[in-house]
Each structure stands twice: as structure tokens, then as C-alpha cells.
C-alpha atoms as a PDB file:
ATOM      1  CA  UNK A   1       0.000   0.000   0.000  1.00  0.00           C
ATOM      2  CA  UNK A   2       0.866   3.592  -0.048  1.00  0.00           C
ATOM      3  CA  UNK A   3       1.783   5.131   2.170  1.00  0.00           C
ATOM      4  CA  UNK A   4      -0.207   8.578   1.775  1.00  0.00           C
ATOM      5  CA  UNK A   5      -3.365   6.015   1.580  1.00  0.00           C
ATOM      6  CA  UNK A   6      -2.165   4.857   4.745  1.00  0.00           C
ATOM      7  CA  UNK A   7      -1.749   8.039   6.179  1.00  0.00           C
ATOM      8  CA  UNK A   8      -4.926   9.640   4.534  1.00  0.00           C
ATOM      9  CA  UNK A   9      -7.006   6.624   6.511  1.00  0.00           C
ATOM     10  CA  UNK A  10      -5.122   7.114   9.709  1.00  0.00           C
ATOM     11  CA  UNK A  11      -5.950  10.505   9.828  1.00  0.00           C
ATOM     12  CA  UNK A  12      -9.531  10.177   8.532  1.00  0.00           C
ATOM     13  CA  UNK A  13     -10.180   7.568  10.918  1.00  0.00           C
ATOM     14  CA  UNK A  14      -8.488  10.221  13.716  1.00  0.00           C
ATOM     15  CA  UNK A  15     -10.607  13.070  12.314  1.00  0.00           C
ATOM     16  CA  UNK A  16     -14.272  11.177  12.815  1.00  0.00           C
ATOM     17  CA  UNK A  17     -13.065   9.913  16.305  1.00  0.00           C
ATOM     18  CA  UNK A  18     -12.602  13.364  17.180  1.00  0.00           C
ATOM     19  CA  UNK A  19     -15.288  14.650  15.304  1.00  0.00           C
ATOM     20  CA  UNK A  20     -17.506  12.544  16.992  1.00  0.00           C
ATOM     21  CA  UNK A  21     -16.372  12.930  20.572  1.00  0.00           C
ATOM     22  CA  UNK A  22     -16.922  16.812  19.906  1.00  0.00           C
ATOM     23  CA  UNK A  23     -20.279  16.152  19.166  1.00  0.00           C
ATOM     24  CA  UNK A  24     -21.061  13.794  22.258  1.00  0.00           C
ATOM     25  CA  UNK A  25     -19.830  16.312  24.185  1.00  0.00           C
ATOM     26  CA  UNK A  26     -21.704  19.206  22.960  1.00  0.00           C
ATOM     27  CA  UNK A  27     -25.410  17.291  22.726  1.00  0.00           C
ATOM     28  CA  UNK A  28     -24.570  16.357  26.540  1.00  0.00           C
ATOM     29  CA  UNK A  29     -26.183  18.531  29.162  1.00  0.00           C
ATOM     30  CA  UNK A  30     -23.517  19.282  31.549  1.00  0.00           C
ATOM     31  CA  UNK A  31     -25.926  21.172  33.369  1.00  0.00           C
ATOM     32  CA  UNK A  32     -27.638  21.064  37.266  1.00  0.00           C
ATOM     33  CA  UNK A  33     -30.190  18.087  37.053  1.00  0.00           C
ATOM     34  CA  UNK A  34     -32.154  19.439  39.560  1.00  0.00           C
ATOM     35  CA  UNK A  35     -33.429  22.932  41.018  1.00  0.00           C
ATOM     36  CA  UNK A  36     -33.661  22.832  44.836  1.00  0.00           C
ATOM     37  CA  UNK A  37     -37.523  24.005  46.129  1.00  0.00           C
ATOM     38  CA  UNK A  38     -36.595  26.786  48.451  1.00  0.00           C
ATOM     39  CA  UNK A  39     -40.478  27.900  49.403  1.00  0.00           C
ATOM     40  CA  UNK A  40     -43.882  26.260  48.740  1.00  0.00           C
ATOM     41  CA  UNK A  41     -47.319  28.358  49.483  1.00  0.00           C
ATOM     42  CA  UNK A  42     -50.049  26.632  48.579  1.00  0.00           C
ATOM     43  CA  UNK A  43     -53.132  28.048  46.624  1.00  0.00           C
ATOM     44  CA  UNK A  44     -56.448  27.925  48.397  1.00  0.00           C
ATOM     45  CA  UNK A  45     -59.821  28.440  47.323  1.00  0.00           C
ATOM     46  CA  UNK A  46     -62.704  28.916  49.616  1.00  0.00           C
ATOM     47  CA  UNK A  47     -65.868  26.623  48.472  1.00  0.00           C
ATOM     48  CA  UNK A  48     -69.670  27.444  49.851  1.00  0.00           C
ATOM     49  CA  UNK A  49     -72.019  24.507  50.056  1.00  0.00           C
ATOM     50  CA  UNK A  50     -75.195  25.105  50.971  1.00  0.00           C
ATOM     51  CA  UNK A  51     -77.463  22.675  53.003  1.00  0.00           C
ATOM     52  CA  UNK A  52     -80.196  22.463  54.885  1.00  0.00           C
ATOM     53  CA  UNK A  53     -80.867  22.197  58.860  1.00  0.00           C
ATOM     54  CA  UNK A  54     -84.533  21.480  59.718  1.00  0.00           C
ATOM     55  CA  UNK A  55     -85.459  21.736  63.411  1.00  0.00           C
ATOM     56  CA  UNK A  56     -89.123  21.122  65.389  1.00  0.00           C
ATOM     57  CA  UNK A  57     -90.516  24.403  67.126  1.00  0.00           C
ATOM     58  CA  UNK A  58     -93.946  24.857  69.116  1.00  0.00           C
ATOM     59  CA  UNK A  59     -96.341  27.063  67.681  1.00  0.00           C
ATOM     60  CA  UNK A  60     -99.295  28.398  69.551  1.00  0.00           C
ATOM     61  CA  UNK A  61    -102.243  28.926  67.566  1.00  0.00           C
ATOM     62  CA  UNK A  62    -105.745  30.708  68.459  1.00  0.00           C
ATOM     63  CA  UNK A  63    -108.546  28.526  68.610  1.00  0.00           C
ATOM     64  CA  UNK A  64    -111.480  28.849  65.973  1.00  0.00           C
ATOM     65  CA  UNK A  65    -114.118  31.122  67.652  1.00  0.00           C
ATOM     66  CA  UNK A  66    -117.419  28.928  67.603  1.00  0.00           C
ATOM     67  CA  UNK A  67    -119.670  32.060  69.050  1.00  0.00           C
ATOM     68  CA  UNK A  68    -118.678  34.914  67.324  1.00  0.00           C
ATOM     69  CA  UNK A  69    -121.026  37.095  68.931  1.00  0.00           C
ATOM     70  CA  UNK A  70    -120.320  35.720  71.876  1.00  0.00           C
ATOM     71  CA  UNK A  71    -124.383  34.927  72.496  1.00  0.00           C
ATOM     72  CA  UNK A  72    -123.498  32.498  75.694  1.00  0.00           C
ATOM     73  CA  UNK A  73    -121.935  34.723  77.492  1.00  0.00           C
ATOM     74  CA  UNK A  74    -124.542  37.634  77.220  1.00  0.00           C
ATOM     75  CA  UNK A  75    -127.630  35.389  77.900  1.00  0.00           C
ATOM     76  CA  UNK A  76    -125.630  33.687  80.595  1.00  0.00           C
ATOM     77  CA  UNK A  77    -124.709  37.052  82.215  1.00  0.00           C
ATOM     78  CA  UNK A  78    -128.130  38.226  81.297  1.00  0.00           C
ATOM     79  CA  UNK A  79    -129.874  35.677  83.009  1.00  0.00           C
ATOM     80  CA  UNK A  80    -127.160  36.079  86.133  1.00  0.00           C
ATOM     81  CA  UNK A  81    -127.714  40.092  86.357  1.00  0.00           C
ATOM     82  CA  UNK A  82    -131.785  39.942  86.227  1.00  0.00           C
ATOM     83  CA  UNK A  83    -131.370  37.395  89.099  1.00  0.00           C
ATOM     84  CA  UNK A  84    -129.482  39.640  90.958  1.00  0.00           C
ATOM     85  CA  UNK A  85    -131.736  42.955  89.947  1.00  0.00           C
ATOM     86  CA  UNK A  86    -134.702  40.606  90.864  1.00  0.00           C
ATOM     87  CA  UNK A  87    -132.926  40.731  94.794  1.00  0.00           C
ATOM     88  CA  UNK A  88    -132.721  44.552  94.634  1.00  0.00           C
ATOM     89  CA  UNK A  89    -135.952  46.859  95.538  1.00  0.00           C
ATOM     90  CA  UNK A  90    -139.482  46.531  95.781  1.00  0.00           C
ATOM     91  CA  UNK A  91    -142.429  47.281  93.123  1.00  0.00           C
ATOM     92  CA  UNK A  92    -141.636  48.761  90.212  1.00  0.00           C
ATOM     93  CA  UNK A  93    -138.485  49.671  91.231  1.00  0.00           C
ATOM     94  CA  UNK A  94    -137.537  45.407  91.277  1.00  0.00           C
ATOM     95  CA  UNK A  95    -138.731  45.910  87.982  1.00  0.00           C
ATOM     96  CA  UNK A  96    -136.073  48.409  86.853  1.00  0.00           C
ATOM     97  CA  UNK A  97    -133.838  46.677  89.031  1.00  0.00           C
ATOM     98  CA  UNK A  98    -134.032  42.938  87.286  1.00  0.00           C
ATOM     99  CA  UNK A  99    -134.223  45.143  83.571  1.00  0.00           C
ATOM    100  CA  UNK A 100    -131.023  46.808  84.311  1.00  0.00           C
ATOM    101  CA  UNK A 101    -129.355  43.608  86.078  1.00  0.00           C
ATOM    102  CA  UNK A 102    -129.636  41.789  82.999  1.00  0.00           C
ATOM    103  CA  UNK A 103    -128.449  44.310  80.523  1.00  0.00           C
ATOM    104  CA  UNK A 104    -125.409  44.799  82.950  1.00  0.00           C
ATOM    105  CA  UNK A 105    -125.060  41.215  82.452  1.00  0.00           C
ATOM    106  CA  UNK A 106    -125.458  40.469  79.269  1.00  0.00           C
ATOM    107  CA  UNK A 107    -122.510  43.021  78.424  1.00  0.00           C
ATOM    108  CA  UNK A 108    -120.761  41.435  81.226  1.00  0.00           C
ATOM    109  CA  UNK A 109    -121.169  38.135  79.959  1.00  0.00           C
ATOM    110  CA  UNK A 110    -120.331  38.880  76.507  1.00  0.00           C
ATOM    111  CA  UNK A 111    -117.258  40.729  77.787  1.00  0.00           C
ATOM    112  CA  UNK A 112    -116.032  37.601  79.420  1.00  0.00           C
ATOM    113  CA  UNK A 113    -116.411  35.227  76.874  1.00  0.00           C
ATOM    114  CA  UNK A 114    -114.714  37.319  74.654  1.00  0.00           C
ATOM    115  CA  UNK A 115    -111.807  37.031  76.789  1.00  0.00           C
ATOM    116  CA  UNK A 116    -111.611  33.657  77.187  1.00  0.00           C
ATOM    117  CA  UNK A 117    -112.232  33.397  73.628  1.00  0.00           C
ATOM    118  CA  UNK A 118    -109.254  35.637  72.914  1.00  0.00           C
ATOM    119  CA  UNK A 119    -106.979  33.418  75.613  1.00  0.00           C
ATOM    120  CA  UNK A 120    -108.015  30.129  74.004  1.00  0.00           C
ATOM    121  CA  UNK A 121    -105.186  28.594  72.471  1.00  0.00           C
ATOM    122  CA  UNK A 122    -103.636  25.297  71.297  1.00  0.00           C
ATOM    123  CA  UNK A 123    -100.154  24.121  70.374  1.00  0.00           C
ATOM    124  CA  UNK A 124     -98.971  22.183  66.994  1.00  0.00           C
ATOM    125  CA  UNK A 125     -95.117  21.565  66.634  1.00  0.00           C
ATOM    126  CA  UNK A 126     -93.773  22.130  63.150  1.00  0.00           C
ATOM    127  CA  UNK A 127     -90.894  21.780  61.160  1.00  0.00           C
ATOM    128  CA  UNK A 128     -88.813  24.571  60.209  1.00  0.00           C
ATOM    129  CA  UNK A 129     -86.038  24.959  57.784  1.00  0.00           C
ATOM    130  CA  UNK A 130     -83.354  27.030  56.569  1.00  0.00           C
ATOM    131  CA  UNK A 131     -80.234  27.029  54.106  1.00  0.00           C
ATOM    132  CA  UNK A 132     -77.131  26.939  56.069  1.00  0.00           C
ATOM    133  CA  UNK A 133     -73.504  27.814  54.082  1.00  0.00           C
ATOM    134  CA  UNK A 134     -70.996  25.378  55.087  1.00  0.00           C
ATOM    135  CA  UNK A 135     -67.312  26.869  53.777  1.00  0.00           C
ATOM    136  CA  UNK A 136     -64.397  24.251  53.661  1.00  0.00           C
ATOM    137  CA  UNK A 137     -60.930  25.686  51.849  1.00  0.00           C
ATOM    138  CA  UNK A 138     -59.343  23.551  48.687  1.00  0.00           C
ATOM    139  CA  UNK A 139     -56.209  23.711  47.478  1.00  0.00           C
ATOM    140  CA  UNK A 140     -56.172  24.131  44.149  1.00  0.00           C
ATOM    141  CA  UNK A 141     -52.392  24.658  43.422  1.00  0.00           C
ATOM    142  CA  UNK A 142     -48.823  25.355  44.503  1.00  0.00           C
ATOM    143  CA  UNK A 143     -46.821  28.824  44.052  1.00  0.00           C
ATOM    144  CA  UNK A 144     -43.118  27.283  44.399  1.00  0.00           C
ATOM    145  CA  UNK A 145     -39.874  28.863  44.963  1.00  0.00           C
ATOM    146  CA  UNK A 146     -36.883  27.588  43.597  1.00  0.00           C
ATOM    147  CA  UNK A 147     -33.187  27.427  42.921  1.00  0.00           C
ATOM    148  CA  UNK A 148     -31.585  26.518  39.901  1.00  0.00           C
ATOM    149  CA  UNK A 149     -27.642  27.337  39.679  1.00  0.00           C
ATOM    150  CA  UNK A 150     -27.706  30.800  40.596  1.00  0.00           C
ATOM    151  CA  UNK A 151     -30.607  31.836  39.720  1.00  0.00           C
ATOM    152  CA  UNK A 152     -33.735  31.845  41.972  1.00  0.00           C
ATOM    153  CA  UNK A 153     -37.272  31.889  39.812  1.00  0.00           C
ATOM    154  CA  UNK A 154     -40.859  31.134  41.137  1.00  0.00           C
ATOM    155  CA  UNK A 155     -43.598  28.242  38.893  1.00  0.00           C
ATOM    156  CA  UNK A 156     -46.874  27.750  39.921  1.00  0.00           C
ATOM    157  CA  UNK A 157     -47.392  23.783  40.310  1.00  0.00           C
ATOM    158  CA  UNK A 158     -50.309  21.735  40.337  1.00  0.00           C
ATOM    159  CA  UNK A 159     -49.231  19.106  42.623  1.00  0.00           C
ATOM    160  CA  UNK A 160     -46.981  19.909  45.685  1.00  0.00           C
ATOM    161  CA  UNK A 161     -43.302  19.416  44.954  1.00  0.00           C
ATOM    162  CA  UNK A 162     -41.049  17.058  47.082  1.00  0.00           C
ATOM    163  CA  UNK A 163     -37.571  19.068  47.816  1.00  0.00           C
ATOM    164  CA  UNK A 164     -35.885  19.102  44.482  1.00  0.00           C
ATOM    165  CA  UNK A 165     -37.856  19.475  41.103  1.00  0.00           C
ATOM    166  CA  UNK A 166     -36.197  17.828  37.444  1.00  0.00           C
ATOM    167  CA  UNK A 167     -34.617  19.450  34.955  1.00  0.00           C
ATOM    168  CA  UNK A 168     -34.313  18.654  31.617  1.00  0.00           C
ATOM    169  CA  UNK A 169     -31.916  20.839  28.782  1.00  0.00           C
ATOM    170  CA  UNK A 170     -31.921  23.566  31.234  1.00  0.00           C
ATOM    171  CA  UNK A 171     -35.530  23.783  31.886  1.00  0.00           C
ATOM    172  CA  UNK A 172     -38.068  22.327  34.982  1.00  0.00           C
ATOM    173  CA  UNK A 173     -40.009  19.307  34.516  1.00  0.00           C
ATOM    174  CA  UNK A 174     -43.568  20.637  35.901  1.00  0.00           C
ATOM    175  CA  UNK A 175     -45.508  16.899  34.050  1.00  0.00           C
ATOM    176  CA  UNK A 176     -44.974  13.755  34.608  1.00  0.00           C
ATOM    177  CA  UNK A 177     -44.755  11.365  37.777  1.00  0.00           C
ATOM    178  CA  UNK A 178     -44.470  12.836  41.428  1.00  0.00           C
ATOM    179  CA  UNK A 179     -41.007  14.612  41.795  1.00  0.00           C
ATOM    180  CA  UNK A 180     -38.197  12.844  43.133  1.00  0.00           C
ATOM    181  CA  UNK A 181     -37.767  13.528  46.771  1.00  0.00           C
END
């Protein structure tokens, strides 16, 4: 062989090996393969759900009035007040006496039974309800603080971040599995 061709391969074959170690070395990231979490705050949100409390209460209620002119009670008082007029005088006078019992009576009577109308009650229990708010806080993400090389930068996460997050080509890996602790 010749020895140029010999040469010429030799250095062809040197050329590629360092051709391709110079590429290896610049598609390799030589970088930090993780950025250290320095602060987490999680994100709430506040949620409202409404339900309802029911609870049994007493609740007085008037009576129907049966005698609405309250006709008892004046004949009854009418009848009482003559009987007691009837004990008062003599002659005519026992006359005017009984007359002016019973009127005095009657309106008495009716008076009374009005009253006791008005007083007569009875008692149901019922079931009341309302809408009640309960509140209850979710968390609904993760405003993160972290440190990658020198430089400190903030991400908003969805999931809460163990103490170091990835990094791929120089960037945070926010997808994917849990983070490594």
C-alpha cells in the first residue's frame, strides 16, 4: 500500500473519532439536574355549600271562635244580672232593678267570653327549615420557589413538589410522575 493512503485513513479515521467525541460532548447537558424548592405556598380556594338544617318548634295557635257574637256569654250574664236585679228593691223599682241587672249582664257576659275566647289557644309543633352555608378551603395549586444554579425563579405547580424538582436541557419538569424527593 501507499503510504499517503495509509496516512490519509489514519488521519480520517483520527478526524471522525474526534469529530464525533466533539459532538457527544456538545449534545450532553452538563448542566444542574435538579433545582432545589426553596419555598412552597399553597393556593387555596374557599368553596360554599349550601345545606339544609330542619329543626321542630312549638307554635301556639288561636282557637277557631265557635260564638262569634259571643251569644253564651250575654244570655248567661243576662240571666245572672236579672237574678241579681230581681234581689234589689221593691215594686216597680224590682222591675227596673231585674231590667237593668240583665243588661249589665249580658254586656258582662259577653265581655267575658270574649276574653276567654281571645286566651283560648292550642299548640302544633312544626318543622322549620333554613339554608345553612358550610365553607371548607381547597387547594387548588402550589406557588413554588426555587433554585436553579444561581438563579432563583418562582412556577406555579399543580401538585406539591417534594424538595428538588427535574430538569431537563436547562428547563423544569412541571408533568410527569411525582417529583423525586
Amino acid at each position: 500500500m501507499n503510504k499517503s493512503l495509509i496516512l490519509g485513513i489514519g488521519l480520517g479515521a483520527l478526524g471522525a473519532t474526534a469529530g464525533g467525541a466533539v459532538a457527544t460532548y456538545s449534545l450532553v447537558d452538563h448542566g444542574p439536574k435538579y433545582a432545589e424548592v426553596l419555598a412552597v405556598q399553597p393556593l387555596k380556594k374557599t368553596i360554599s355549600t349550601p345545606r339544609e338544617v330542619c329543626k321542630d318548634v312549638v307554635v301556639s295557635h288561636r282557637s277557631p271562635v265557635k260564638d262569634q257574637h259571643q251569644i253564651a256569654g250575654t244570655v248567661i250574664g243576662a240571666l245572672a244580672g236579672g237574678l241579681l236585679g230581681n234581689q234589689i228593691g221593691e215594686g216597680s223599682g224590682k222591675k227596673v232593678a231585674t231590667v237593668a241587672g240583665a243588661a249589665a249582664g249580658g254586656y258582662a257576659g259577653k265581655k267575658v267570653q270574649e276574653n276567654m275566647q281571645t286566651g283560648d289557644t292550642y299548640n302544633t309543633t312544626e318543622t322549620r327549615c333554613t339554608t345553612v352555608n358550610d365553607t371548607s378551603e381547597k387547594v387548588v395549586g402550589y406557588n413554588v420557589e426555587y433554585r436553579l444554579g444561581d438563579q432563583v425563579g418562582r412556577v406555579r405547580m399543580d401538585n406539591k413538589p417534594g424538595p428538588r424538582i427535574p430538569v431537563k436541557d436547562g428547563q423544569l419538569v412541571l408533568t410527569g410522575e411525582k417529583n423525586p424527593a
